[in-house]
PDB file of N, CA and C in Angstrom:
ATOM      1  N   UNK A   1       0.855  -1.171   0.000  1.00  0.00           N
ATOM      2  CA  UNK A   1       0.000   0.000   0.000  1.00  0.00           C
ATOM      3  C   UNK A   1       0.901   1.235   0.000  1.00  0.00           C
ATOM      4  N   UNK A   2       0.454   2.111  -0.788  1.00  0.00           N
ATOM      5  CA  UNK A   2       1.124   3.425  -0.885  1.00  0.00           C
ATOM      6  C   UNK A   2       0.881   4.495  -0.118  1.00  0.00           C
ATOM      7  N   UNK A   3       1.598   5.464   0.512  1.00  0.00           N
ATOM      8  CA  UNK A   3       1.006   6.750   1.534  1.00  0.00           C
ATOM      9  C   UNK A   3       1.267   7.768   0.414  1.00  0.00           C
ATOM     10  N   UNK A   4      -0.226   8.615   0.574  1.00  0.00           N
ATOM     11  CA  UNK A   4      -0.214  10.002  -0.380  1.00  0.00           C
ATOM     12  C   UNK A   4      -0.660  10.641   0.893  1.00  0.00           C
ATOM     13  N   UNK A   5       0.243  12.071   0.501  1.00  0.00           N
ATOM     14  CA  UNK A   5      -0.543  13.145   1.214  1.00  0.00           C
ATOM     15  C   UNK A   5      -1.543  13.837   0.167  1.00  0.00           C
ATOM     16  N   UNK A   6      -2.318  14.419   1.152  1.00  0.00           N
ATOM     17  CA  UNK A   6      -3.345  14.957   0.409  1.00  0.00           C
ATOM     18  C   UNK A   6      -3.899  16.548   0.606  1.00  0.00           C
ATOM     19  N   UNK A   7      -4.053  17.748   0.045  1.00  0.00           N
ATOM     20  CA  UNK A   7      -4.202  18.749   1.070  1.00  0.00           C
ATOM     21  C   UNK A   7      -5.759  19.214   0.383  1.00  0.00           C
ATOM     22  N   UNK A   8      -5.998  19.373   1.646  1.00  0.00           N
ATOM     23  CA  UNK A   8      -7.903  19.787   1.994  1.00  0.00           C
ATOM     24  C   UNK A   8      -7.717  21.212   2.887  1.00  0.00           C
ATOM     25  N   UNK A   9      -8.735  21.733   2.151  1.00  0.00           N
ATOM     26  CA  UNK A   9      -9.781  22.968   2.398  1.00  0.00           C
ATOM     27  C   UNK A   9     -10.094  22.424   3.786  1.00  0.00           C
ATOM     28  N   UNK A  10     -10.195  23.882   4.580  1.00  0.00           N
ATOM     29  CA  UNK A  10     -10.638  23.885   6.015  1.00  0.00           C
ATOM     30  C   UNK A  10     -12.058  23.081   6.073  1.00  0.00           C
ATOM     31  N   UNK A  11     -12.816  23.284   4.562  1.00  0.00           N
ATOM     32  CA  UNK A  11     -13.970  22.858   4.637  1.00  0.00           C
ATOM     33  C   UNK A  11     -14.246  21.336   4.741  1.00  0.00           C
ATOM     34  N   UNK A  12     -13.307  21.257   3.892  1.00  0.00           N
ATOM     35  CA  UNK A  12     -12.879  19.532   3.276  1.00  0.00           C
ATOM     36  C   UNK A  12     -12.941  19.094   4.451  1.00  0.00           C
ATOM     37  N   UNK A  13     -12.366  19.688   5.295  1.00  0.00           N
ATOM     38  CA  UNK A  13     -11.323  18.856   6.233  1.00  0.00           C
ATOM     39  C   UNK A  13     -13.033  18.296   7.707  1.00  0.00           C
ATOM     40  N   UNK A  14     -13.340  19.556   7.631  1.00  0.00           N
ATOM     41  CA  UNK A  14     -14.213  19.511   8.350  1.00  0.00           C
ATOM     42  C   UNK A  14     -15.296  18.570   8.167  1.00  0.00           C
ATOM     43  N   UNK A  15     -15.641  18.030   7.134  1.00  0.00           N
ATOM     44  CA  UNK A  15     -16.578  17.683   6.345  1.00  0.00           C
ATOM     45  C   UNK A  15     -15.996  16.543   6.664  1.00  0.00           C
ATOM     46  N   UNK A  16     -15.003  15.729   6.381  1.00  0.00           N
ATOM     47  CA  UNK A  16     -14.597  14.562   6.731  1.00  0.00           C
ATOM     48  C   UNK A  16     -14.615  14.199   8.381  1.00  0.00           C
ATOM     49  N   UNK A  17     -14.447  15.124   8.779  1.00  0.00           N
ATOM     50  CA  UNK A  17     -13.952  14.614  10.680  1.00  0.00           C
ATOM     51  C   UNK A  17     -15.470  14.361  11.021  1.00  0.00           C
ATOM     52  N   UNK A  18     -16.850  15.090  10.372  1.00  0.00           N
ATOM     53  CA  UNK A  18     -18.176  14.919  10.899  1.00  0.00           C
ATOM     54  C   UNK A  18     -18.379  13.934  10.689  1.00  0.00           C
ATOM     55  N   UNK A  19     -18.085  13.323   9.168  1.00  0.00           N
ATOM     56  CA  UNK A  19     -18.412  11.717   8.782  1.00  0.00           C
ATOM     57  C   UNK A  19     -18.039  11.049   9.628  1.00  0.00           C
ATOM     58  N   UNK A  20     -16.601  10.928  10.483  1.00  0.00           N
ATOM     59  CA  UNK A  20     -15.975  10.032  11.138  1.00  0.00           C
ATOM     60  C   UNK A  20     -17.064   9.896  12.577  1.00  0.00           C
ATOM     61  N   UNK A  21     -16.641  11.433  13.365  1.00  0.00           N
ATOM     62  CA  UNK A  21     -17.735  11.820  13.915  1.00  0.00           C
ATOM     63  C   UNK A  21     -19.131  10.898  14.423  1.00  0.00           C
ATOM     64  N   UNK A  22     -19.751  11.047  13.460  1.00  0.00           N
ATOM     65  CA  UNK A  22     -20.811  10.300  13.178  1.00  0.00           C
ATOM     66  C   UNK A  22     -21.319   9.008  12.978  1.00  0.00           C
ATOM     67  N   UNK A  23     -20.003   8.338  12.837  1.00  0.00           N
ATOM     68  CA  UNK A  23     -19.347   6.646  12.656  1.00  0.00           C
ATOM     69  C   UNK A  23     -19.726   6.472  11.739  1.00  0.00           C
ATOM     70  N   UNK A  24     -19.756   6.764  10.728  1.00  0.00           N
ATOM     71  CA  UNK A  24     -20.058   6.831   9.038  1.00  0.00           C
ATOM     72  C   UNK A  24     -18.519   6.102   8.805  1.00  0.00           C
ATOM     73  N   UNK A  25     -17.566   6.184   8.761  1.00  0.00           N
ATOM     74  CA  UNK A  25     -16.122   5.786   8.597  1.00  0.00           C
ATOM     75  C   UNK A  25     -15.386   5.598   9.988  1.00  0.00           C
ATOM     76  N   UNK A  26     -14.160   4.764  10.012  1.00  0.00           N
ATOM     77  CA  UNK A  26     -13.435   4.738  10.708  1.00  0.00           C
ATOM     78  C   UNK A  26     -12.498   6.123  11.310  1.00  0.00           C
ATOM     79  N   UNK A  27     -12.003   6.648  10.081  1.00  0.00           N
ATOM     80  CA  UNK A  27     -11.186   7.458   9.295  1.00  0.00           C
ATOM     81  C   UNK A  27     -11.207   8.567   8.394  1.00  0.00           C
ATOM     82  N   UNK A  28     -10.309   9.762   8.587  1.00  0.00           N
ATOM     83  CA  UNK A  28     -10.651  10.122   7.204  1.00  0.00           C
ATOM     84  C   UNK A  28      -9.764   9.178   5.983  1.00  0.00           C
ATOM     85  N   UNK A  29      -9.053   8.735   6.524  1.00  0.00           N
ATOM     86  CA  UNK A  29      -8.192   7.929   5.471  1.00  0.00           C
ATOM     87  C   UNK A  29      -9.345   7.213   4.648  1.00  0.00           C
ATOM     88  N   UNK A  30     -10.228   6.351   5.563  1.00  0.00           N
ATOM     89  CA  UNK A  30     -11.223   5.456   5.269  1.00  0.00           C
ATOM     90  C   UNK A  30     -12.124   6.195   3.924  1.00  0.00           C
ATOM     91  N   UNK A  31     -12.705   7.225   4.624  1.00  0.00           N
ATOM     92  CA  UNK A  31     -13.787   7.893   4.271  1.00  0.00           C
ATOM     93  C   UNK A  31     -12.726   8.632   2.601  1.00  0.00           C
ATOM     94  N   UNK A  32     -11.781   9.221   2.361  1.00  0.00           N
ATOM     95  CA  UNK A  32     -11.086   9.102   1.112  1.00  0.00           C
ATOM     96  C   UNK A  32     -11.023   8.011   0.282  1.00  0.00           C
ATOM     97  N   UNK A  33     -10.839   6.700   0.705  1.00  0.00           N
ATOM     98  CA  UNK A  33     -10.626   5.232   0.116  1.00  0.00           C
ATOM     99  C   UNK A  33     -11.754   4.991  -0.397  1.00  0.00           C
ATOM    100  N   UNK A  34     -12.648   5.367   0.426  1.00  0.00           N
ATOM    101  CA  UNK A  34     -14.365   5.079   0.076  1.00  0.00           C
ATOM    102  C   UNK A  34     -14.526   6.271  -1.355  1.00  0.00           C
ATOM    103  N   UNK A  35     -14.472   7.391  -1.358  1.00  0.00           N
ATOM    104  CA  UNK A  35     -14.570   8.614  -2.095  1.00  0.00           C
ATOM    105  C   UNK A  35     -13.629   7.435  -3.538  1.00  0.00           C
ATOM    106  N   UNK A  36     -12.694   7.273  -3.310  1.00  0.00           N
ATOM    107  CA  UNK A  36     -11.839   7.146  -4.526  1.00  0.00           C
ATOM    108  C   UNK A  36     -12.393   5.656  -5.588  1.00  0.00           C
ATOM    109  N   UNK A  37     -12.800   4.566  -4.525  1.00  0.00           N
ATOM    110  CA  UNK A  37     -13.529   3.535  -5.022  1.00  0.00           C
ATOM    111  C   UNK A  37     -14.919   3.725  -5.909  1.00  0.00           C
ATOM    112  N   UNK A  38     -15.514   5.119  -5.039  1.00  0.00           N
ATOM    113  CA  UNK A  38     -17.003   5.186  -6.049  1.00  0.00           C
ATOM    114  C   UNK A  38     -16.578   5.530  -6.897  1.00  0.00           C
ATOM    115  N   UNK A  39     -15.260   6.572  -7.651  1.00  0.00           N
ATOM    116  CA  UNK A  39     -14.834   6.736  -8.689  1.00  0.00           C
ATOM    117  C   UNK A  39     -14.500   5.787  -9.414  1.00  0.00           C
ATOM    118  N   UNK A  40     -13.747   4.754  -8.664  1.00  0.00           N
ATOM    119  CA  UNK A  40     -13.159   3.797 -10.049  1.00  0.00           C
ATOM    120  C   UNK A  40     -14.266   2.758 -10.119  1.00  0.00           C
ATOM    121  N   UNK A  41     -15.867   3.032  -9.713  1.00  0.00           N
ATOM    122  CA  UNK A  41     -16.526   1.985  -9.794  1.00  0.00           C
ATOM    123  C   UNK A  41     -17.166   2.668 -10.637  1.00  0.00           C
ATOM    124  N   UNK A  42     -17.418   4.327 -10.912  1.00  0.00           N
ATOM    125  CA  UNK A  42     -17.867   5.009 -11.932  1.00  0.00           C
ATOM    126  C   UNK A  42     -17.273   5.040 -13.325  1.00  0.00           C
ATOM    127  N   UNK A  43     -16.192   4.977 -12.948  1.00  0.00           N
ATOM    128  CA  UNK A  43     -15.020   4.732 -14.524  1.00  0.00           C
ATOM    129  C   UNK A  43     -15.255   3.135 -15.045  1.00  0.00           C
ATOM    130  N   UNK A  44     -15.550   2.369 -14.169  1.00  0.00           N
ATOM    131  CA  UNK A  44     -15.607   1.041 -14.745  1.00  0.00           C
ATOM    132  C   UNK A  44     -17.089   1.018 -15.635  1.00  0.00           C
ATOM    133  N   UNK A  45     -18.043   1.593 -14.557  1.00  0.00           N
ATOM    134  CA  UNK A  45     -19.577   1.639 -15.538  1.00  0.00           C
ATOM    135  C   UNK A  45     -19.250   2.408 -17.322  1.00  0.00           C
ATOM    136  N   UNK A  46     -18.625   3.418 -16.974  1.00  0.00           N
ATOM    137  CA  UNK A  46     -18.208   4.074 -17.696  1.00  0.00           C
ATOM    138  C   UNK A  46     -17.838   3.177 -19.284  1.00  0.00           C
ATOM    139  N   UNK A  47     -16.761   2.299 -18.992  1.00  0.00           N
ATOM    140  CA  UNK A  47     -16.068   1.921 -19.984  1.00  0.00           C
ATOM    141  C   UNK A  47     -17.054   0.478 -20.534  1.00  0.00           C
ATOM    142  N   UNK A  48     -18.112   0.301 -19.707  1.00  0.00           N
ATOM    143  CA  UNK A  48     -18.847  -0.921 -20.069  1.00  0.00           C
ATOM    144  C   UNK A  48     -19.987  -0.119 -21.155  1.00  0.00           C
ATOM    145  N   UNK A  49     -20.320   1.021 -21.021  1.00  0.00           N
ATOM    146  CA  UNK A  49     -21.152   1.863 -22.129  1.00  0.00           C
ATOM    147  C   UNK A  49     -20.557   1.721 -23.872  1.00  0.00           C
TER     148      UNK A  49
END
């Protein structure tokens, strides 16, 4: 597994710690991993069109 940094908006940032917060995610790490998967599950629909 690879470590990226990542830089977020005060808003961003905030927006993630509520999810966690809320037990929606573990993590914000989590809650990014999750964000990046609906993408490559959108790119996959994508390429089946």
């Amino acid at each position: 597994m690879t470590v990226a940094s990542v830089r977020l908006t005060d808003e961003e940032r905030a927006f993630l710690e509520r999810l966690v917060a809320e037990g929606r995610f573990s993590s914000i790490s989590e809650a990014l991993k999750a964000g990046a998967h609906e993408l490559m599950a959108e790119e996959r629909l994508k390429s089946l069109r």
